[in-house]
Protein backbone atom coordinates (compact mmCIF):
# COMPACT_ATOMS: atom_id res chain seq x y z
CA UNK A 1 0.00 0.00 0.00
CA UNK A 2 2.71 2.61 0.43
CA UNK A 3 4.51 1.71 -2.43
CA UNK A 4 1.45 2.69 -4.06
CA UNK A 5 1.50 6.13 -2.01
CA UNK A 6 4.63 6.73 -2.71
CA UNK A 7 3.91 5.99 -6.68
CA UNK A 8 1.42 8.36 -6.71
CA UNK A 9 2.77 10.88 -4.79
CA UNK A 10 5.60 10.61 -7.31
CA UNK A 11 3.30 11.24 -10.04
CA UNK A 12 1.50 13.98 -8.84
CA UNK A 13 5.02 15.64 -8.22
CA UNK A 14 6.40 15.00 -12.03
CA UNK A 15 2.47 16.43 -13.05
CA UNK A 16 3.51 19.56 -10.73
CA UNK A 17 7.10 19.87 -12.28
CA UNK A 18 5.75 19.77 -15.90
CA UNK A 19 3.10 22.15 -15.36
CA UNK A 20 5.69 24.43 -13.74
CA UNK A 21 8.10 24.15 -16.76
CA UNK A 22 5.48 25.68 -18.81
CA UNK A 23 6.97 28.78 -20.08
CA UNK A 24 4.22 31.40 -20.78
CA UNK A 25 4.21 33.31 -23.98
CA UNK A 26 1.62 36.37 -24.57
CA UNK A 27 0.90 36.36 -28.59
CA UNK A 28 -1.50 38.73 -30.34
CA UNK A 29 -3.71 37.60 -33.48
CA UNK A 30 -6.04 38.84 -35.66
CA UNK A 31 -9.36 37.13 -36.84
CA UNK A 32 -8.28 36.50 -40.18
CA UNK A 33 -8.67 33.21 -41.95
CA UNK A 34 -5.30 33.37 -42.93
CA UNK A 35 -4.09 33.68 -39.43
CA UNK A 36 -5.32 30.87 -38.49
CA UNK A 37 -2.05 28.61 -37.99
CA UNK A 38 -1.11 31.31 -35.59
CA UNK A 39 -3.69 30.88 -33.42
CA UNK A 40 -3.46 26.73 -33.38
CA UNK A 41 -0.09 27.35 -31.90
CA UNK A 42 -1.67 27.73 -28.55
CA UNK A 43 -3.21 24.07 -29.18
CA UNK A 44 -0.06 22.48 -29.71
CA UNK A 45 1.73 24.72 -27.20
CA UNK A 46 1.61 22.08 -24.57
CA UNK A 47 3.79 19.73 -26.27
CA UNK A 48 6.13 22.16 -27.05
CA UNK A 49 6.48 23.17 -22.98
CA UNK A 50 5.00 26.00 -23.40
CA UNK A 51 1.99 27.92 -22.83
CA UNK A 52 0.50 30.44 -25.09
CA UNK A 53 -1.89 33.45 -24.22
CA UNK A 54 -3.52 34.32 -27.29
CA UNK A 55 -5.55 37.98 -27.57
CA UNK A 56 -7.30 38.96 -30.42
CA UNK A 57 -7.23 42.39 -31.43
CA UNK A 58 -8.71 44.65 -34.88
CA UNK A 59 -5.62 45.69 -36.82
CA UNK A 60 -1.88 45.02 -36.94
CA UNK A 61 -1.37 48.47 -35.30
CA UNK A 62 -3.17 47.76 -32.14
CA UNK A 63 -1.07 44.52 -31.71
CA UNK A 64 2.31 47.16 -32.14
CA UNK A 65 0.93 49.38 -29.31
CA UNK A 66 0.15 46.47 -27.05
CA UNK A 67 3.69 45.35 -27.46
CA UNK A 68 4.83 48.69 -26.52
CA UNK A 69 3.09 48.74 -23.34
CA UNK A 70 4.87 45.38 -22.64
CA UNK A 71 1.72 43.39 -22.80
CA UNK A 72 3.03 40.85 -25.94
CA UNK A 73 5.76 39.20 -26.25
CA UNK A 74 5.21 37.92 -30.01
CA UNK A 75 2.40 39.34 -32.76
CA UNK A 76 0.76 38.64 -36.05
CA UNK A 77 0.78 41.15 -37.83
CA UNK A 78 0.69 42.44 -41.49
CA UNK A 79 4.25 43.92 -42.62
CA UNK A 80 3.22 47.14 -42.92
CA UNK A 81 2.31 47.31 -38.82
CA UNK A 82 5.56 45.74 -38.07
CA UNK A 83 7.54 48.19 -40.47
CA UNK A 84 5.59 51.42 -39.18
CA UNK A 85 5.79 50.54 -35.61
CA UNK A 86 9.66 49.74 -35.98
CA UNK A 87 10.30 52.79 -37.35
CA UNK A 88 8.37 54.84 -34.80
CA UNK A 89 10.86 52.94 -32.10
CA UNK A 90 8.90 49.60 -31.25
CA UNK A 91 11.51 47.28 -30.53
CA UNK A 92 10.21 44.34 -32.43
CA UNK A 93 12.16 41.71 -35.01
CA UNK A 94 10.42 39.86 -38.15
CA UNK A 95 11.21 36.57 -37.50
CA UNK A 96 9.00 34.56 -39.91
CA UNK A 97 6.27 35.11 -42.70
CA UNK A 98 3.40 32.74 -41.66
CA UNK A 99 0.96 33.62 -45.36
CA UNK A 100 0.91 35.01 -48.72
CA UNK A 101 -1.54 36.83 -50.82
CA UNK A 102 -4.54 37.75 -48.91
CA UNK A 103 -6.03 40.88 -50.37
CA UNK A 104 -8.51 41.87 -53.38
CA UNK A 105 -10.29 44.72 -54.93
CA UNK A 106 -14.16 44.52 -55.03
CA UNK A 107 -16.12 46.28 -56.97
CA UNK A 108 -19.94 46.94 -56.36
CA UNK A 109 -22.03 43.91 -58.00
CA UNK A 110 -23.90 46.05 -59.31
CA UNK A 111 -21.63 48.37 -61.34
CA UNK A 112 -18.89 45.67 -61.99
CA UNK A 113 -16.05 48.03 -62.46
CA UNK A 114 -12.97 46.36 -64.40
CA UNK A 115 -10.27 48.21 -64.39
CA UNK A 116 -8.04 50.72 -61.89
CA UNK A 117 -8.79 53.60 -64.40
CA UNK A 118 -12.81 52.91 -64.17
CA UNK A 119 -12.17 54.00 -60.24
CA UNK A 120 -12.23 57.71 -61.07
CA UNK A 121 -14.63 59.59 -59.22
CA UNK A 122 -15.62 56.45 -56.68
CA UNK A 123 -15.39 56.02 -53.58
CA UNK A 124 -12.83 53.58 -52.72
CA UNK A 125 -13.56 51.43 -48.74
CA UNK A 126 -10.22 50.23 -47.50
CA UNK A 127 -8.82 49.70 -43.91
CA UNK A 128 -6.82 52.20 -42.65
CA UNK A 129 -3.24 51.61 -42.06
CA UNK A 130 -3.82 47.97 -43.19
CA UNK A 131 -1.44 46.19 -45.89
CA UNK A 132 -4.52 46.47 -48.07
CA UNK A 133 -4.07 50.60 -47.97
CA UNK A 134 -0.61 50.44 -49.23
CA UNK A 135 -1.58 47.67 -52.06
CA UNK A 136 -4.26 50.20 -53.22
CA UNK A 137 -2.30 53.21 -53.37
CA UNK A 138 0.40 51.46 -54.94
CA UNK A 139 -1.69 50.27 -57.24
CA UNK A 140 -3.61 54.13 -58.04
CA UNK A 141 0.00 55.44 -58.39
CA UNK A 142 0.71 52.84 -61.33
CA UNK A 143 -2.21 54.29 -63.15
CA UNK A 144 -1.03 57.54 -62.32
CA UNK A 145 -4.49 58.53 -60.23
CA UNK A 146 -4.62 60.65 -57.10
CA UNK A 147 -6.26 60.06 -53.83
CA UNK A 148 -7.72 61.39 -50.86
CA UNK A 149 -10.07 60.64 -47.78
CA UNK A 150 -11.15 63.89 -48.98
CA UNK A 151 -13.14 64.87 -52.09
CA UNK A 152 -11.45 66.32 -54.77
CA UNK A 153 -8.92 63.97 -55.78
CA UNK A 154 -9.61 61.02 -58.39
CA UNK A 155 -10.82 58.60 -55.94
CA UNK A 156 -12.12 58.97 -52.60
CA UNK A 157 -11.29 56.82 -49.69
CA UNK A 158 -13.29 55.58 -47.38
CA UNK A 159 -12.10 54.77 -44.39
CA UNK A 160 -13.60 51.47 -42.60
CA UNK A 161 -12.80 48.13 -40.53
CA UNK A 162 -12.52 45.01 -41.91
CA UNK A 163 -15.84 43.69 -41.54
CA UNK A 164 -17.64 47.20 -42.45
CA UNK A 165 -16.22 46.90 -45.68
CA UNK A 166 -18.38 44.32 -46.89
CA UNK A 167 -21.55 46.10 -45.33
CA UNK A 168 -20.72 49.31 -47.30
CA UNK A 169 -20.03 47.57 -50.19
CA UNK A 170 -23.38 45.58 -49.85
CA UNK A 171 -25.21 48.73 -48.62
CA UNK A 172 -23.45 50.66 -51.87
CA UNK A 173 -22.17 53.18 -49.38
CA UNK A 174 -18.92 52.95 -51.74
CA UNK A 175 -18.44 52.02 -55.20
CA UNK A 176 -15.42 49.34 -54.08
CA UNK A 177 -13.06 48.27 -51.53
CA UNK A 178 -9.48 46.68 -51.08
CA UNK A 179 -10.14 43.61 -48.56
CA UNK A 180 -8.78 41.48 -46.44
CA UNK A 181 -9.42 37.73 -46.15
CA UNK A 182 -11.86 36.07 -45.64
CA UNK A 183 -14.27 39.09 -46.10
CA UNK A 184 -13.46 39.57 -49.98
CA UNK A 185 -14.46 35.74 -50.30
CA UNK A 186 -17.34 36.00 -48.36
CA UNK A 187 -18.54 39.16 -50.57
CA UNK A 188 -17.68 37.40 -53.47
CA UNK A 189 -19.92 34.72 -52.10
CA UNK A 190 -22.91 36.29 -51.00
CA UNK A 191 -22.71 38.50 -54.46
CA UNK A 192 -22.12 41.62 -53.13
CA UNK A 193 -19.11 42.43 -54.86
CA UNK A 194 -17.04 41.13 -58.44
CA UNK A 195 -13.20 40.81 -58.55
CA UNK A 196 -11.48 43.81 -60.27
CA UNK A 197 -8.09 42.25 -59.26
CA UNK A 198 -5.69 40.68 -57.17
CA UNK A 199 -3.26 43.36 -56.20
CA UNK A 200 0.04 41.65 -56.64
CA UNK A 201 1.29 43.15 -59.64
CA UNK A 202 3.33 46.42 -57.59
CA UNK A 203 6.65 46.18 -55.94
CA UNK A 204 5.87 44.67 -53.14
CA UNK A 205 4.26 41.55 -54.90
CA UNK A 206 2.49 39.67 -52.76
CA UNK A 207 2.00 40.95 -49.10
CA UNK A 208 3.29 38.62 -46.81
CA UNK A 209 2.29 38.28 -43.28
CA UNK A 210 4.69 38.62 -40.12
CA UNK A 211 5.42 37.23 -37.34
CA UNK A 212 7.41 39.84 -34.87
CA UNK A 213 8.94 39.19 -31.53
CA UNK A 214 10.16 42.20 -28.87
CA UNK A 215 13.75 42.63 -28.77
CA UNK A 216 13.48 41.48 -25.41
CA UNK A 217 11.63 37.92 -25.96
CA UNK A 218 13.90 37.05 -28.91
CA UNK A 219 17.19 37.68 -26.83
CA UNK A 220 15.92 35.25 -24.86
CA UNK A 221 17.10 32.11 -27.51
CA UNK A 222 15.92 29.47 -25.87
CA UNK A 223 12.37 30.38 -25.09
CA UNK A 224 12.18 32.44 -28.26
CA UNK A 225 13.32 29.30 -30.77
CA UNK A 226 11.32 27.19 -28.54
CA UNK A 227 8.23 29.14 -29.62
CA UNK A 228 9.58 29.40 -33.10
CA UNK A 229 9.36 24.82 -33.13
CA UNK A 230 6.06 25.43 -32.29
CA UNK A 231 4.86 27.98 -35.01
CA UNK A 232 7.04 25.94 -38.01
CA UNK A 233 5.00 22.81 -36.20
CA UNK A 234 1.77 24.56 -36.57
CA UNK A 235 2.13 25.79 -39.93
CA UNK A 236 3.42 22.64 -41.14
CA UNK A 237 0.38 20.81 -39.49
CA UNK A 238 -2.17 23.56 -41.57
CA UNK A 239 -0.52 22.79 -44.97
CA UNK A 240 -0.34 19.29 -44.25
CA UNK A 241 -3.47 18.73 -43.16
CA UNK A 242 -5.93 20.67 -44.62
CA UNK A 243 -9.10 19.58 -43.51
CA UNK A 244 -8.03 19.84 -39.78
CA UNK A 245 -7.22 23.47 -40.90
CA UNK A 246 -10.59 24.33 -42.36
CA UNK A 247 -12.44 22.77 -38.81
CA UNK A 248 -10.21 24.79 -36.94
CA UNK A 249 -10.70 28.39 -38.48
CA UNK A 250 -14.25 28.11 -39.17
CA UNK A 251 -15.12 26.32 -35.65
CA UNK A 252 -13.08 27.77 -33.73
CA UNK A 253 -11.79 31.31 -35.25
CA UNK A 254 -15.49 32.38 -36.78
CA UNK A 255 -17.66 29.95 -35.08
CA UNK A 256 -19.83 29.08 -38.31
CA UNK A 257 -19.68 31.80 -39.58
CA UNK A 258 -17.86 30.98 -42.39
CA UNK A 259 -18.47 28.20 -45.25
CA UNK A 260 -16.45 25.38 -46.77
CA UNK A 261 -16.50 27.01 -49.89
CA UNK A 262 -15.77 30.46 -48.16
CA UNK A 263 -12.78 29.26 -46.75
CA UNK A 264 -11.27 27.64 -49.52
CA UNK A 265 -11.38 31.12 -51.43
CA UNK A 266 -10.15 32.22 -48.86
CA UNK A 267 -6.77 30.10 -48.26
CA UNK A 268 -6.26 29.67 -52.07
CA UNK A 269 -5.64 33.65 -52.03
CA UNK A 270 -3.87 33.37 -48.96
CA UNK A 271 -1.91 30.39 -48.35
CA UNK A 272 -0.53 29.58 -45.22
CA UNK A 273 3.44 29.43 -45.34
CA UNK A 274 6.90 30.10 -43.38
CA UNK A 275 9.31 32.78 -44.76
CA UNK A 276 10.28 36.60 -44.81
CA UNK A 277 13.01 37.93 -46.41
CA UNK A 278 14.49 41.39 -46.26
CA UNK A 279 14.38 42.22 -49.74
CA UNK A 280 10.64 41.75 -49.52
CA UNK A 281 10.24 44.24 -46.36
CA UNK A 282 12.59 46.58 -47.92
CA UNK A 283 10.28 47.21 -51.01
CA UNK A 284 7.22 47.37 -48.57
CA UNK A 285 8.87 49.79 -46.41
CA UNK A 286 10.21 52.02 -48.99
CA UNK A 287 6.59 51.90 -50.67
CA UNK A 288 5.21 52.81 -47.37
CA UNK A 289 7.77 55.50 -47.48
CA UNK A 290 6.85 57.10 -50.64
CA UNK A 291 3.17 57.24 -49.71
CA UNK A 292 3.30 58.38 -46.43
CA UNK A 293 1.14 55.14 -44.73
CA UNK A 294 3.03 54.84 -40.97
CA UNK A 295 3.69 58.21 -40.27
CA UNK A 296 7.50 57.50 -40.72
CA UNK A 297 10.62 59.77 -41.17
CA UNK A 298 12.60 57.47 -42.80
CA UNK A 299 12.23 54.18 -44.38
CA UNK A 300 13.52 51.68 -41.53
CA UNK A 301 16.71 49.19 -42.91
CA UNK A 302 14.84 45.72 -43.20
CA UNK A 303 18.58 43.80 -42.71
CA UNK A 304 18.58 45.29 -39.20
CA UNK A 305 15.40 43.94 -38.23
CA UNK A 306 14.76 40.74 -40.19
CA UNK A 307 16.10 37.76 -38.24
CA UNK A 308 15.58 34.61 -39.45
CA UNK A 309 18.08 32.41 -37.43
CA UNK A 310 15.25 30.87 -35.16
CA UNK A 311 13.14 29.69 -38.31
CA UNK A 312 15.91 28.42 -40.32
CA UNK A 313 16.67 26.16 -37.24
CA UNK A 314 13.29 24.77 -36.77
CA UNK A 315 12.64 24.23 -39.89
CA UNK A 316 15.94 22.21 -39.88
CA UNK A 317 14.99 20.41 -36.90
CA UNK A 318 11.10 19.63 -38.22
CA UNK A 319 12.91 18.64 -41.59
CA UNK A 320 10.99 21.53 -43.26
CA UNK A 321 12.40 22.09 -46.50
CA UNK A 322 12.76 25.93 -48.19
């Protein structure tokens, strides 16, 4: 009998040390579909050792101010967030790209617009700040067309969140919008909106998303590239098994809200993947730059902020190949 004590008591004590080693890791996410690998990292996080704190926020920005006030440790974020907020002094490294793609211009199902050019005198709905800003005015500049939230210029934007696009698209409160996914799928969808385009075809190419760490948590190697096994392990679970993707994001990310077909629209524009390079921020930043999205007074150096030591290593270790 109290070598069964004693076997228990031994138990409970290992249960106590491994819930102890449990390294806690704050992470902000968006409700994206695309984002979606991100947030299965808290899942998974117990096998990795670690626990993960997810909070959900409305825009890569708010995630950047949140890590300022010291309440994140790592964030998903579009590139454009994490290039704005280090140039304004956050101190945050790009340690991974975690999807592709991700953005398209709607018009009005009603007036099916084609072409850049037929956007004179419309009103154009696009989230502030948001990758999907810096797309569309890279895209107006091509066509050499002005723009202002005011009137007066060529087009007119309208400035709106993510899910208020589609409502003042559907309303016909503006004439088109540059969205996000999975809100241009579901427009597309519920035929409130036609594809003009997929806005890939500027400098930047296609947006890719980031995954940023503070200075602070990614000086910290071990718990950083601990975190880092467990994002590569994520992501590689998402590609490789798709239909456990699909359950996840629209059970647990949009709770029904979202269809089969929806989501597949979705991830095809906006596939779920692993790497950043500095070239690529470089062209966002300077684009950012020349258009004055992030309030910035100089285009930050990508090179000093794009570190991508902690991926190359997991992916080395989950035999992940380029």
């Amino acid at each position: 009998m109290r070598w069964m004590q004693g076997f228990l008591v031994s138990v409970l004590m290992l249960g106590m040390g491994s819930l102890q080693a449990e390294e806690v890791v704050r992470l902000g996410n968006l409700k994206l579909a695309h984002f979606g690998a991100v947030g299965y990292i808290k899942e998974i996080a117990p096998k990795c050792g670690l626990k993960v704190e997810e909070r959900l926020f409305a825009k890569g920005p708010d995630i950047m101010q949140a890590m300022i006030a010291g309440e994140l440790d790592v964030g998903a974020t579009a590139s454009e967030a994490a290039i704005s907020g280090r140039a304004n002094g956050v101190p945050i490294v790009i340690v991974a790209g975690f999807a592709r793609g991700g953005a398209r211009l709607l018009s009005r199902a009603d007036l099916n617009l084609k072409t850049i050019e037929s956007l004179k005198s419309r009103k154009v709905g696009v989230t502030r700040g948001g990758i999907q800003e810096v797309l569309l005015v890279a895209e107006l500049a091509q066509h050499k067309m002005t723009w202002s939230d005011q009137p007066g210029k060529d087009v007119q934007l309208i400035y709106l969140a993510y899910p208020d696009l589609n409502q003042a698209l559907m309303q016909k409160n503006v004439d088109a919008i540059m969205q996000s996914e999975p809100y241009s799928s579901q427009a597309l969808a519920q035929g409130w909106g036609t594809e003009m385009l997929k806005p890939y075809d500027t400098p930047i190419g296609e947006p890719i998303r980031t995954l940023v760490m503070t200075e602070k948590f990614y000086a910290n190697k071990p718990l950083a590239q601990k975190f880092m096994q467990c994002f590569v392990l994520a992501t590689k679970t998402f590609i490789d098994q798709p239909k456990l993707a699909e359950k996840y994001v629209r059970d647990a990310i949009f709770k029904h809200q979202l269809t089969s077909e929806e989501f597949q629209a979705a991830i095809a524009n906006s596939p779920y993947s692993y790497n950043i390079t500095p070239e690529h921020i470089q062209r966002t930043a300077d684009t950012m730059f020349k258009f004055g999205i992030g309030k910035m007074h100089a285009a930050p150096v990508a090179r000093d902020f794009v570190k991508t030591d902690l991926l190359e290593a997991a992916k080395k270790s989950l035999d992940v190949k380029p």
